[in-house]
C-alpha atoms as a PDB file:
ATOM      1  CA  UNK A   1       7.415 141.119 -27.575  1.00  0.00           C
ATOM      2  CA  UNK A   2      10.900 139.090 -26.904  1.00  0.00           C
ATOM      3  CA  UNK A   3      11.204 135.722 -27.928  1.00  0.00           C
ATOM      4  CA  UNK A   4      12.076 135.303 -23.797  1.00  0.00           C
ATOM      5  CA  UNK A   5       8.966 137.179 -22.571  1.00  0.00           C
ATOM      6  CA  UNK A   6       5.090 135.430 -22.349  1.00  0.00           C
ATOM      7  CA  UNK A   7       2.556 137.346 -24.471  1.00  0.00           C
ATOM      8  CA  UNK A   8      -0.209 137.884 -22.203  1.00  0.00           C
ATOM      9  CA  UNK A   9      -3.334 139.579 -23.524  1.00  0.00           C
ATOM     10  CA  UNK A  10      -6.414 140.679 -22.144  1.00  0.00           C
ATOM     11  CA  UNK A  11      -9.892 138.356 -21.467  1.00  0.00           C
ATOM     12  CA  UNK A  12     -12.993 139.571 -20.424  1.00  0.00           C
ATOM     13  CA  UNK A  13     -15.042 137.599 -18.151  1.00  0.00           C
ATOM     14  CA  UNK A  14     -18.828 137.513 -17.361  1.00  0.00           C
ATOM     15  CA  UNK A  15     -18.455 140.663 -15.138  1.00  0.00           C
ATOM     16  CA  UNK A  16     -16.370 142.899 -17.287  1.00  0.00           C
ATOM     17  CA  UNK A  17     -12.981 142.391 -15.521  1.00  0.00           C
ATOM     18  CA  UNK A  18     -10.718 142.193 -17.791  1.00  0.00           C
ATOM     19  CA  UNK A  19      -7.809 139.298 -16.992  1.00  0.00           C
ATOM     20  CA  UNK A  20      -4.410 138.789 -17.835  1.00  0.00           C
ATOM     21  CA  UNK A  21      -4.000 135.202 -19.866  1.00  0.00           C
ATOM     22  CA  UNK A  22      -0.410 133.993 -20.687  1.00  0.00           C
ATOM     23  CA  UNK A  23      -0.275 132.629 -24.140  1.00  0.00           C
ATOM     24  CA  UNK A  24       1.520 129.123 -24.563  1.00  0.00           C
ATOM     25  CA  UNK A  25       3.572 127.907 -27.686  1.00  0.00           C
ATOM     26  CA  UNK A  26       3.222 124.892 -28.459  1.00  0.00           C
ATOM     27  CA  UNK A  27       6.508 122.361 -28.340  1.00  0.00           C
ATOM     28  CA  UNK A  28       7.174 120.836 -31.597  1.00  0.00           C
ATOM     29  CA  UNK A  29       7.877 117.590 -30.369  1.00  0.00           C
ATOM     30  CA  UNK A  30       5.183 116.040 -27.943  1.00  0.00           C
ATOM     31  CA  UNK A  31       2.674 119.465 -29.254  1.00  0.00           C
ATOM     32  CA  UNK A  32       2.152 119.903 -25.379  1.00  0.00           C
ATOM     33  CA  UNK A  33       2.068 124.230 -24.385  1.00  0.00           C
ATOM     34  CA  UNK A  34       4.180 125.794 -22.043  1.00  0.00           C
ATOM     35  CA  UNK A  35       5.611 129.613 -21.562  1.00  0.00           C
ATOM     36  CA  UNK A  36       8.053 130.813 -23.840  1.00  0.00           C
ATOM     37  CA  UNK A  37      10.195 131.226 -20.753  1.00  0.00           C
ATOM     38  CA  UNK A  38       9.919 127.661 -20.753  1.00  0.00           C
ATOM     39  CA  UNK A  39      10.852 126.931 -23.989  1.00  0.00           C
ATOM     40  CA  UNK A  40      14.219 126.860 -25.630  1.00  0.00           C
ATOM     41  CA  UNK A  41      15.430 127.180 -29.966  1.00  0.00           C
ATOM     42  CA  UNK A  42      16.376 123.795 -31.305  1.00  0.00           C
ATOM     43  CA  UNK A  43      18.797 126.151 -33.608  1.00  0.00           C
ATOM     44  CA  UNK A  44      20.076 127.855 -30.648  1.00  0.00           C
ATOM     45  CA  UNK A  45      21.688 124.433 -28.800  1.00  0.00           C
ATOM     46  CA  UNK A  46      24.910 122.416 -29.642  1.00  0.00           C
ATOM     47  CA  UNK A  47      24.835 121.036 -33.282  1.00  0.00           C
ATOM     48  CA  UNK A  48      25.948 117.583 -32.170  1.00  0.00           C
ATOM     49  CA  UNK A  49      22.438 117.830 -29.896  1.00  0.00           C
ATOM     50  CA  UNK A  50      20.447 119.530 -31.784  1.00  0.00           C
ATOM     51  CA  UNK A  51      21.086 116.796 -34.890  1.00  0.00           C
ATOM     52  CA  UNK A  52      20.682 113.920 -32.458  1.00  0.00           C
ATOM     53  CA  UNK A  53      16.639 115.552 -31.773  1.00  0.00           C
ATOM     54  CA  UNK A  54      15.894 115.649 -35.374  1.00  0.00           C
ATOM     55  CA  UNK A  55      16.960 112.074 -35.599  1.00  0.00           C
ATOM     56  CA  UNK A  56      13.995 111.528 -34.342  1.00  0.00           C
ATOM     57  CA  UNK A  57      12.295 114.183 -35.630  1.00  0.00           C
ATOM     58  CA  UNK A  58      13.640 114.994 -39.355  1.00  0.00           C
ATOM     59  CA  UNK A  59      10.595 117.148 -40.040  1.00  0.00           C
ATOM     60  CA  UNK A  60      11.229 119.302 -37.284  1.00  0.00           C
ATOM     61  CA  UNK A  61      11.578 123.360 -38.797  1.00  0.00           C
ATOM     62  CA  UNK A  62      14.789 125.335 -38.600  1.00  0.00           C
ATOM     63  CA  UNK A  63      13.346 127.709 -35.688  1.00  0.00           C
ATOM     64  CA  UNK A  64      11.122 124.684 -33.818  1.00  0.00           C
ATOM     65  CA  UNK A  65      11.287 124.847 -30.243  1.00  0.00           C
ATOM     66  CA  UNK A  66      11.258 122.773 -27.309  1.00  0.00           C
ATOM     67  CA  UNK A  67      10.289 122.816 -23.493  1.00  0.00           C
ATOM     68  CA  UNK A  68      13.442 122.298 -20.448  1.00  0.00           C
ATOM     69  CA  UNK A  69      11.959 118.890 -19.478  1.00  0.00           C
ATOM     70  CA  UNK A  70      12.505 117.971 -23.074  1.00  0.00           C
ATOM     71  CA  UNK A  71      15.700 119.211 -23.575  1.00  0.00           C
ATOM     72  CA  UNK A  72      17.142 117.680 -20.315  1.00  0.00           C
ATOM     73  CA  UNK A  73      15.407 114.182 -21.579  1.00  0.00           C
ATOM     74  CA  UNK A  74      17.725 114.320 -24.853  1.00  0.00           C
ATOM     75  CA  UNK A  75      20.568 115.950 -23.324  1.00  0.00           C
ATOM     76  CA  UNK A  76      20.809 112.559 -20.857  1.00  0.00           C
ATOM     77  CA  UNK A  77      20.055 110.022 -24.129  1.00  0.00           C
ATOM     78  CA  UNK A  78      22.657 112.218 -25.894  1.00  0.00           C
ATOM     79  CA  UNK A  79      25.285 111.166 -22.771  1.00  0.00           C
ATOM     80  CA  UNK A  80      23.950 107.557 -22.184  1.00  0.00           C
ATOM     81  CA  UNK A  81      24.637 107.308 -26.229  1.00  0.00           C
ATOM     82  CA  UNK A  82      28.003 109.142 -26.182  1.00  0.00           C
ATOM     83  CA  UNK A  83      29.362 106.975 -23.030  1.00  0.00           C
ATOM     84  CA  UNK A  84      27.933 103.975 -24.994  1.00  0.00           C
ATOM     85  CA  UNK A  85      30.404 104.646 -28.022  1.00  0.00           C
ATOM     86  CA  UNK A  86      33.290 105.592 -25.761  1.00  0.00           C
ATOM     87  CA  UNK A  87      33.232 102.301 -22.959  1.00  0.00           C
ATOM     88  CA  UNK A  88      31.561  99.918 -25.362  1.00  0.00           C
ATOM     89  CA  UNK A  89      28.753  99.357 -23.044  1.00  0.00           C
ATOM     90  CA  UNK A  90      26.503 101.762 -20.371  1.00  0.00           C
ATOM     91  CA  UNK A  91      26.824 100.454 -17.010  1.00  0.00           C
ATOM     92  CA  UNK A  92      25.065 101.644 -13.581  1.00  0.00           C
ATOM     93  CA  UNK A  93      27.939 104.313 -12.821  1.00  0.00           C
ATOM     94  CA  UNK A  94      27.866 105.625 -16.648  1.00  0.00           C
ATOM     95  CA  UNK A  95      23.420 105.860 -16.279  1.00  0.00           C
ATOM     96  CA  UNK A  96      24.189 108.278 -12.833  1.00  0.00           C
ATOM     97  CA  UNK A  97      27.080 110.089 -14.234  1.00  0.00           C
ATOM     98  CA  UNK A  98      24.271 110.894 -17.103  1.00  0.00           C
ATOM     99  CA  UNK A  99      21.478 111.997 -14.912  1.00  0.00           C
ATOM    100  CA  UNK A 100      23.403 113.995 -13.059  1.00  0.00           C
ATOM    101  CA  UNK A 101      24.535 116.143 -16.440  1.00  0.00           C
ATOM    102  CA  UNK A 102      21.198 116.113 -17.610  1.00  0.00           C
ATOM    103  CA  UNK A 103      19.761 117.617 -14.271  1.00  0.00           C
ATOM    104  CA  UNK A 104      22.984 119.689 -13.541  1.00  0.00           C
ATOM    105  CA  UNK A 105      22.912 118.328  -9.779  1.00  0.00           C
ATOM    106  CA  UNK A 106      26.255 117.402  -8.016  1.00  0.00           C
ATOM    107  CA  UNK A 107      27.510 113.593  -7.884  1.00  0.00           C
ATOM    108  CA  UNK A 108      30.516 113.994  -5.485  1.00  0.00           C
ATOM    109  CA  UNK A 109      29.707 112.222  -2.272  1.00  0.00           C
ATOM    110  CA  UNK A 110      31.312 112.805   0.865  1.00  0.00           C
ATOM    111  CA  UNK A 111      32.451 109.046   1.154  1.00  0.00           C
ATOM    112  CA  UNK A 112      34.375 109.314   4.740  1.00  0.00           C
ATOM    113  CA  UNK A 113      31.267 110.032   6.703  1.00  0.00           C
ATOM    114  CA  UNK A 114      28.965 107.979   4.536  1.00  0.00           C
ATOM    115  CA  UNK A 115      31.775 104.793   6.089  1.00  0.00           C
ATOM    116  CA  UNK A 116      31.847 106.227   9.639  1.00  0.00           C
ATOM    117  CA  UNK A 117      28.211 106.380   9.639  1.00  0.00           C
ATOM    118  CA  UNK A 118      27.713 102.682   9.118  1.00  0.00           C
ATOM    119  CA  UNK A 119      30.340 101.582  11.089  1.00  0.00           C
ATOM    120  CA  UNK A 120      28.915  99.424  14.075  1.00  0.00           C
ATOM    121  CA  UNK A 121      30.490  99.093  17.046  1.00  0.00           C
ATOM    122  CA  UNK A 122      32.767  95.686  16.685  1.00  0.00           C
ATOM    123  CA  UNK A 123      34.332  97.694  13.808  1.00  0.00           C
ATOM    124  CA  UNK A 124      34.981 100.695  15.525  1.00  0.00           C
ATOM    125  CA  UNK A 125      36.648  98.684  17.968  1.00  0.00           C
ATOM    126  CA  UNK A 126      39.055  96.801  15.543  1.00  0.00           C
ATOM    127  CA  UNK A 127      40.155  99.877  14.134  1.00  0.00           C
ATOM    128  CA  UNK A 128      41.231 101.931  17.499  1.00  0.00           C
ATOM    129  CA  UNK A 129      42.855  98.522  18.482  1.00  0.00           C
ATOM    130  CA  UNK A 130      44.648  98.335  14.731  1.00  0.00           C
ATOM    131  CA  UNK A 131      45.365 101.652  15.464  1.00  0.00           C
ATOM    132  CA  UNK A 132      46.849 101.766  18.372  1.00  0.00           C
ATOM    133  CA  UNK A 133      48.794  98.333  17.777  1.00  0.00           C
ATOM    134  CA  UNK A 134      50.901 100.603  15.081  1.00  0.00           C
ATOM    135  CA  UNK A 135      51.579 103.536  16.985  1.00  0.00           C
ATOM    136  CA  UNK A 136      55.146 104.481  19.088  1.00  0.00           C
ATOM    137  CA  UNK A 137      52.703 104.612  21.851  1.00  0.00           C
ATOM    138  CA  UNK A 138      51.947 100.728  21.503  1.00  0.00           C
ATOM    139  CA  UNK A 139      55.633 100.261  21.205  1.00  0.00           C
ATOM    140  CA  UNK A 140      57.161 101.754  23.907  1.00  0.00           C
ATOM    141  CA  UNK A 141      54.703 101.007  26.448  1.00  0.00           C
ATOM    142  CA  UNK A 142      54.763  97.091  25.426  1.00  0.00           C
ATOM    143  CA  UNK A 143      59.126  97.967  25.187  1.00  0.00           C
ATOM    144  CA  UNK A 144      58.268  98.941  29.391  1.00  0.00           C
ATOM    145  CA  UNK A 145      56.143  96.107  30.229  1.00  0.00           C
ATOM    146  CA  UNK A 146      58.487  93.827  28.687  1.00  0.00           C
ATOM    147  CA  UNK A 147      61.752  94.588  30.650  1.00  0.00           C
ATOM    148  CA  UNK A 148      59.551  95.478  33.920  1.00  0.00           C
ATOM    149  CA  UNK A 149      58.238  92.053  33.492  1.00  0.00           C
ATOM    150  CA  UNK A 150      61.702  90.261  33.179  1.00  0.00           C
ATOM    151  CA  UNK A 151      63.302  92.369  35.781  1.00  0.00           C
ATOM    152  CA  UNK A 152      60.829  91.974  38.517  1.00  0.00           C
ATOM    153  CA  UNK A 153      61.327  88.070  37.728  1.00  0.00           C
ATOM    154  CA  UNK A 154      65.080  88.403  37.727  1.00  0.00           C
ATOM    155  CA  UNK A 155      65.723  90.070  41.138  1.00  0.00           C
ATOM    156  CA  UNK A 156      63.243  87.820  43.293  1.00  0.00           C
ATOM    157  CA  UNK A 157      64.888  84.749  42.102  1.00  0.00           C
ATOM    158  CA  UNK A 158      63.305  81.436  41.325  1.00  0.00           C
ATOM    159  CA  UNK A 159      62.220  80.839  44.582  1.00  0.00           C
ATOM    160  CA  UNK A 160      59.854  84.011  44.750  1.00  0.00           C
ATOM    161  CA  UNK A 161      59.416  84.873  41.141  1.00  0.00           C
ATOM    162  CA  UNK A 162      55.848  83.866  39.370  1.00  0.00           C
ATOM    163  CA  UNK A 163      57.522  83.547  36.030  1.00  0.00           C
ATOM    164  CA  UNK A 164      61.327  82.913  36.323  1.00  0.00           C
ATOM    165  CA  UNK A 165      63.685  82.615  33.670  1.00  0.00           C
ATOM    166  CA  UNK A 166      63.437  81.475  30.801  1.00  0.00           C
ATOM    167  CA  UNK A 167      59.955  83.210  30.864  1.00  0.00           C
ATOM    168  CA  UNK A 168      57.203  80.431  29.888  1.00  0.00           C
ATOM    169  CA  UNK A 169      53.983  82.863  30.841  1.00  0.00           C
ATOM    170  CA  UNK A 170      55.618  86.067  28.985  1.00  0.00           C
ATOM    171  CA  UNK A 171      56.045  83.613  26.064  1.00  0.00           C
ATOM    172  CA  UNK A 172      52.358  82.107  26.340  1.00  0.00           C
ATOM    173  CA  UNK A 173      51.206  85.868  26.891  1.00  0.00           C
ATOM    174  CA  UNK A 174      53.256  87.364  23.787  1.00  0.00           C
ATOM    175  CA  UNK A 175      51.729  84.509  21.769  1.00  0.00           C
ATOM    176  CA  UNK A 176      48.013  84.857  22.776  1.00  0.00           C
ATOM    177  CA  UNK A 177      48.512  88.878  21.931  1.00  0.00           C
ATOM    178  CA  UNK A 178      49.866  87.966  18.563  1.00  0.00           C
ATOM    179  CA  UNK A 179      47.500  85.641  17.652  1.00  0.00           C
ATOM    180  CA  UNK A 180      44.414  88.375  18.856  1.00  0.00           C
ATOM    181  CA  UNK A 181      45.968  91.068  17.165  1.00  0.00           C
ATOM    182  CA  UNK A 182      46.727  89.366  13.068  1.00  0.00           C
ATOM    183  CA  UNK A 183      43.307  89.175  13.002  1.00  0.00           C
ATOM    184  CA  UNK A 184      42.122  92.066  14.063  1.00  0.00           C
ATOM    185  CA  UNK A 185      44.865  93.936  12.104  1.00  0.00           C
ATOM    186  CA  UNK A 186      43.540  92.239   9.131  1.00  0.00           C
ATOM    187  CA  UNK A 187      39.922  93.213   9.633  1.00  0.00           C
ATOM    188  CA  UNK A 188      40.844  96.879  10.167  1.00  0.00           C
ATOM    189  CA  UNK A 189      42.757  96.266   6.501  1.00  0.00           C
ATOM    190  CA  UNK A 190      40.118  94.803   4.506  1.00  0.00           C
ATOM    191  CA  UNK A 191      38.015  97.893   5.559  1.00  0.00           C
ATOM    192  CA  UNK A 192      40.620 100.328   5.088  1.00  0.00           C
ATOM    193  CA  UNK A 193      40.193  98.762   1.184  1.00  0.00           C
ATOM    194  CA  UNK A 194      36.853  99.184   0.963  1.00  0.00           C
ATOM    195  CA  UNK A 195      37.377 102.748   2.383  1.00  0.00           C
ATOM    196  CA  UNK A 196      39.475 102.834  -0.707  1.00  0.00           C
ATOM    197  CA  UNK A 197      37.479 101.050  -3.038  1.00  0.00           C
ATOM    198  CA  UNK A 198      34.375 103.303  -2.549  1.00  0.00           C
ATOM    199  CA  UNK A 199      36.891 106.622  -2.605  1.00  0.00           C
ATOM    200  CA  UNK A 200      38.010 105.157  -5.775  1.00  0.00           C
ATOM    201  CA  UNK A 201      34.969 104.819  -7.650  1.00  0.00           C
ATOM    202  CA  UNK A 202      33.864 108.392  -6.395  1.00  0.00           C
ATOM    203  CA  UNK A 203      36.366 110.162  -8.092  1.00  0.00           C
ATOM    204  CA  UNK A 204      36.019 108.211 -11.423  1.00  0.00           C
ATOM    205  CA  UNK A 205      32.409 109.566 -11.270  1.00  0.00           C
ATOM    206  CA  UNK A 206      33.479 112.922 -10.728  1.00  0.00           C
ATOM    207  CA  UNK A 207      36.247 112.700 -12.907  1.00  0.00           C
ATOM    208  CA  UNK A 208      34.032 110.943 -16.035  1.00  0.00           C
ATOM    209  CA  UNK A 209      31.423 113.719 -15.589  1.00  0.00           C
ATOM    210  CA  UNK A 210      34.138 116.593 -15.316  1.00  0.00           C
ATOM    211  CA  UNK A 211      35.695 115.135 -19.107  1.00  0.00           C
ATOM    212  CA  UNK A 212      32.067 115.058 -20.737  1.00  0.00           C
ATOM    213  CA  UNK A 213      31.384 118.592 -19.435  1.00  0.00           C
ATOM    214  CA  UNK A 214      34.400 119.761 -20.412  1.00  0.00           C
ATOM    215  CA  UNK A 215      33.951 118.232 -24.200  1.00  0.00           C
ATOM    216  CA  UNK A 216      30.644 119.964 -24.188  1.00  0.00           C
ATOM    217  CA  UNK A 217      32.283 123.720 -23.302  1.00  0.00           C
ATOM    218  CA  UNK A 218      34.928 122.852 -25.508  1.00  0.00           C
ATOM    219  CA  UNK A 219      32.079 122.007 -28.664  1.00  0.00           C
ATOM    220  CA  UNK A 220      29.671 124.887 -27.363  1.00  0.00           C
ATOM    221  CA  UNK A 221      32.514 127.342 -27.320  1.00  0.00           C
ATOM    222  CA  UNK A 222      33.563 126.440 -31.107  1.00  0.00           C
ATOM    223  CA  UNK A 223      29.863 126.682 -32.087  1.00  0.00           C
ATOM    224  CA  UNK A 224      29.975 130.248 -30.725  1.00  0.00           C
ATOM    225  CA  UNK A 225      32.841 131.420 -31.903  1.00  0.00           C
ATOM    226  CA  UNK A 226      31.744 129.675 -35.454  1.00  0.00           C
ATOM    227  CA  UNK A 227      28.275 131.376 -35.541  1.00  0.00           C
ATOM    228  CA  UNK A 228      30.037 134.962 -34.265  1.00  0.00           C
ATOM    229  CA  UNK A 229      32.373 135.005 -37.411  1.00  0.00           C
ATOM    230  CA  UNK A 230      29.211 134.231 -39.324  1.00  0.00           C
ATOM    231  CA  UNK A 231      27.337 137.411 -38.802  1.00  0.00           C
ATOM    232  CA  UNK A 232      30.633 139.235 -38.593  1.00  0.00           C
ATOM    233  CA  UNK A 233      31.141 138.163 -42.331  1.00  0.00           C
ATOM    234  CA  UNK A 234      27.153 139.203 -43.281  1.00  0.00           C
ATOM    235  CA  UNK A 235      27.719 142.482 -41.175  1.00  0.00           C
ATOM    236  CA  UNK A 236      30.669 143.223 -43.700  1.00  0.00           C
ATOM    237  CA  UNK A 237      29.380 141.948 -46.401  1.00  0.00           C
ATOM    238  CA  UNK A 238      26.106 144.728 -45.271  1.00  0.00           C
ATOM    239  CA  UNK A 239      28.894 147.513 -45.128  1.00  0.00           C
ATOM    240  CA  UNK A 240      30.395 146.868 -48.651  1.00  0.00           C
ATOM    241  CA  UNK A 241      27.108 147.359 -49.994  1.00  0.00           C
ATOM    242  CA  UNK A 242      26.639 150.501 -47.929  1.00  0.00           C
ATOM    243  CA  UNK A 243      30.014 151.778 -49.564  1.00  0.00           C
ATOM    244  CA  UNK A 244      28.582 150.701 -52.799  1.00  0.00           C
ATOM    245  CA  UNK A 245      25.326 152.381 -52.790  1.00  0.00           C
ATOM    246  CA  UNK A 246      26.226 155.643 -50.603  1.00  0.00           C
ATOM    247  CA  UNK A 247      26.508 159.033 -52.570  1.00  0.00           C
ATOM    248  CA  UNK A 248      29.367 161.562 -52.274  1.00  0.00           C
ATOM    249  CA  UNK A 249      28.020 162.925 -49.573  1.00  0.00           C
ATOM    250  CA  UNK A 250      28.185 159.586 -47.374  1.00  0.00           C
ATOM    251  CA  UNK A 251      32.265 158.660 -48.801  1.00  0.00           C
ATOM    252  CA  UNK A 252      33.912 160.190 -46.288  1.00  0.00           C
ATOM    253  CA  UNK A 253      32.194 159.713 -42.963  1.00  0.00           C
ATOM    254  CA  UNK A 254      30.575 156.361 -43.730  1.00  0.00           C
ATOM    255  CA  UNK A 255      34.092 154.675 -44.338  1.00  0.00           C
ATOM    256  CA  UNK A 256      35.370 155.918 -40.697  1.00  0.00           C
ATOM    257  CA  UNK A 257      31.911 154.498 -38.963  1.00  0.00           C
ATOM    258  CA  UNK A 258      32.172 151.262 -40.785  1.00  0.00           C
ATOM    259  CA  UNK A 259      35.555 151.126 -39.905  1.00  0.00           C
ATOM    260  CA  UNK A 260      34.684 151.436 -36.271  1.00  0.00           C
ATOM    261  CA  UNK A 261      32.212 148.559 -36.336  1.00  0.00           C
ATOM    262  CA  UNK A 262      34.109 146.174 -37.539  1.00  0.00           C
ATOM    263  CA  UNK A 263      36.945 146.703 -34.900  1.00  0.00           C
ATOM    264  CA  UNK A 264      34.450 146.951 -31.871  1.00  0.00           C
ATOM    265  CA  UNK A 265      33.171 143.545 -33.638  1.00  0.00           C
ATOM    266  CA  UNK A 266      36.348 142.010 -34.216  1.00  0.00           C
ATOM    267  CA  UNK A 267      37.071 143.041 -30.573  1.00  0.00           C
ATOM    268  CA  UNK A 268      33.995 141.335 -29.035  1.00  0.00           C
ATOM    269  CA  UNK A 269      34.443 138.326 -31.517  1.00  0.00           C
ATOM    270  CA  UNK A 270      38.297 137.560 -29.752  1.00  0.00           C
END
């Protein structure tokens, strides 16, 4: 059977039915069974993970294996450890930035709705009032009001007009509008920051666990490419002693064959 595949054999019970069992393998670590589908080669993994298990377990053999659960445990202790050396310390965004390589999950988060969601209703109103204070619309409509205001005043005269010139009341009312709108300006600002703020520190997750991943391809991909040239080496090394040991017969058409191999390996090797 494969090393992938459960072994099942055959158990008789009391009635002569004979029942498929699965047979477990036990994991060299916490000696608890599981499938073999559920089991992975400590040999087969990254060689910067694989040490940091048998640092714990130095007696562990060459082809020991271990269950998912397991492996996603150490992969996460591997990253907490790794993000300890690199920052000095593990903090609360470093411990989710872990998890989530550990359980492969996603740790983007859309954080515009997550802010419109918990908006109440005073800030909602701030920000369409900030909003519309620094739009052309604002502008030119207060721009109309304005000289409609001081024209009206101007052609009924003193005698008729209910603010004449030099404008007291458009004065009082340009100050009270200025002194409602700084602060609600400033409110609509200090969100807009933490709007930023939380933006921010979303893409410093995303960006943190994009570098580790990345620096785990990059080591996994050299440990393939290291391992490849390994058994291309032994399959030469097989071939020279296949020249060495053929007859006559075999030194003409085993040199062309051999030849063949080692371009289709070179091939699948680059």
């Amino acid at each position: 059977m494969d090393d992938e595949q459960d072994v099942i054999d055959g158990v008789e019970d009391e009635s002569g039915v004979i029942k498929a069992r699965v047979k477990k393998v036990a994991s060299a670590i916490s000696g608890r069974r599981y499938r073999k589908r559920q089991m992975v080669r400590i040999d087969s993994l990254r060689p910067s993970l694989a040490e940091r298990i048998r640092r714990d377990y130095p007696e562990l053999p060459v082809n020991a294996k271990i269950s998912f659960g397991e492996l996603a445990r150490y992969q996460m202790l591997y990253v907490e450890e790794l993000l300890q050396q690199e920052h000095g310390e593990f903090s609360e965004l470093d411990r989710q930035v872990a998890e989530s390589i550990a359980n492969q999950d996603t740790i983007a988060e859309n954080t515009e709705g997550e802010y419109e969601e918990n908006r109440t209703f005073g800030e909602r109103l701030s920000d369409h009032l900030a909003s519309f204070g620094g739009s052309w619309a604002f502008l030119i409509s207060f721009a109309a009001m304005l000289a409609i205001w001081m024209a009206y005043n101007v052609v009924r005269g003193e005698g008729a007009a209910f603010d004449p010139y030099p404008f007291i009341l458009l004065n009082l009312v340009l100050s009270t509008l200025a002194a409602i709108q700084a602060p609600v300006i400033m409110m609509s600002q200090k969100r807009q920051e933490e709007k930023d703020r939380a933006r921010s520190f979303n893409d410093y997750r995303v960006n943190l666990k994009a570098e580790l991943e990345i620096h785990h391809l990059h080591e996994k991909i050299d440990y393939l490419i290291s391992r490849q040239w390994q058994r291309l080496s032994e399959i030469q090394q097989v071939q020279i002693e296949m020249l060495q040991q053929g007859g006559p017969r075999n030194k003409t058409k085993v040199p062309k064959k051999i030849g063949d191999r080692v371009r289709r390996a070179e091939v699948e090797v680059e």
